[in-house]
Protein backbone atom coordinates (compact mmCIF):
# COMPACT_ATOMS: atom_id res chain seq x y z
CA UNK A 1 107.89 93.72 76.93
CA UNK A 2 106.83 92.64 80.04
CA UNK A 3 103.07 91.50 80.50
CA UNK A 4 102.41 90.33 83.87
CA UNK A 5 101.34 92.81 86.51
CA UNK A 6 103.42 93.28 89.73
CA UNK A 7 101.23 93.83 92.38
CA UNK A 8 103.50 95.11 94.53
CA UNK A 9 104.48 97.86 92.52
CA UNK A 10 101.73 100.58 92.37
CA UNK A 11 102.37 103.40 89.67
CA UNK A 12 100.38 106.10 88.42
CA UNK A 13 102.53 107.14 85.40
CA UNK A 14 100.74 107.02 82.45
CA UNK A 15 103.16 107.51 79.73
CA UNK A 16 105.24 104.94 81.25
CA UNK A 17 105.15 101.77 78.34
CA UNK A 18 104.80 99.32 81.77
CA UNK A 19 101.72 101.37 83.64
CA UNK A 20 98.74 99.37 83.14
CA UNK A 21 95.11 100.71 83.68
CA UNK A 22 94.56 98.99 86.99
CA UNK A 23 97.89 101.47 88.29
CA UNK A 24 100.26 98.47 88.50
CA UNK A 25 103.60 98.34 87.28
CA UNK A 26 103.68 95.56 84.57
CA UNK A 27 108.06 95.30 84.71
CA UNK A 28 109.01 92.37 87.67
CA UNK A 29 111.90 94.26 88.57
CA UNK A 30 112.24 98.00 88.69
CA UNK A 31 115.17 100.42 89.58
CA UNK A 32 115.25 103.63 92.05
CA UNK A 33 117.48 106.13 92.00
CA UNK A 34 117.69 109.52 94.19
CA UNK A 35 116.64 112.55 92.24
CA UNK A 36 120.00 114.50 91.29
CA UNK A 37 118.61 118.00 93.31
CA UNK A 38 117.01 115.69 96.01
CA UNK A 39 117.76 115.12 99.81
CA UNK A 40 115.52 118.07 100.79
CA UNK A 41 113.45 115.81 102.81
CA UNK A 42 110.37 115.75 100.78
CA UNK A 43 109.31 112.82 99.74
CA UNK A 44 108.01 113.56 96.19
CA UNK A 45 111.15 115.57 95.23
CA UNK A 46 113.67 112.54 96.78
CA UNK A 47 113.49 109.44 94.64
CA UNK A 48 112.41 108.56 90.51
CA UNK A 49 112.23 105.02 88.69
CA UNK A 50 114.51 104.44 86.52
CA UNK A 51 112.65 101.91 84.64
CA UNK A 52 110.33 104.35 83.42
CA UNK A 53 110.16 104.06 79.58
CA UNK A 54 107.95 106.13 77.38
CA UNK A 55 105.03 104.83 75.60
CA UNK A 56 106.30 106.22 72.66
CA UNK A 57 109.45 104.75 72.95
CA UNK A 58 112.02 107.80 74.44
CA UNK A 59 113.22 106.91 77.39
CA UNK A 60 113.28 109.88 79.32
């Protein structure tokens, strides 16, 4: 696993294995991908990471 904090990548998902406690992303590189039900022009409902991994090792 990754170790180094990216501080350009903010996250506050904390079952994600790469969230740290400061709210940074500790992967270098992450992916984004549009939400399959999104493009209903809010924000929140548009867009996911697809890097997220579970802390308990699913990927969901």
């Amino acid at each position: 696993m990754e170790h180094n904090p990216n501080p350009g990548v903010k996250c506050g998902v904390e079952s994600c294995e790469y969230h740290d406690e400061h709210d940074h992303c500790l992967k270098q590189r992450i992916q984004v991908n549009p939400q399959p039900d999104g493009m209903n022009g809010t924000a929140a409902d548009e867009s996911m990471c697809s890097s997220y991994h579970n802390k308990k090792g699913r990927k969901a």
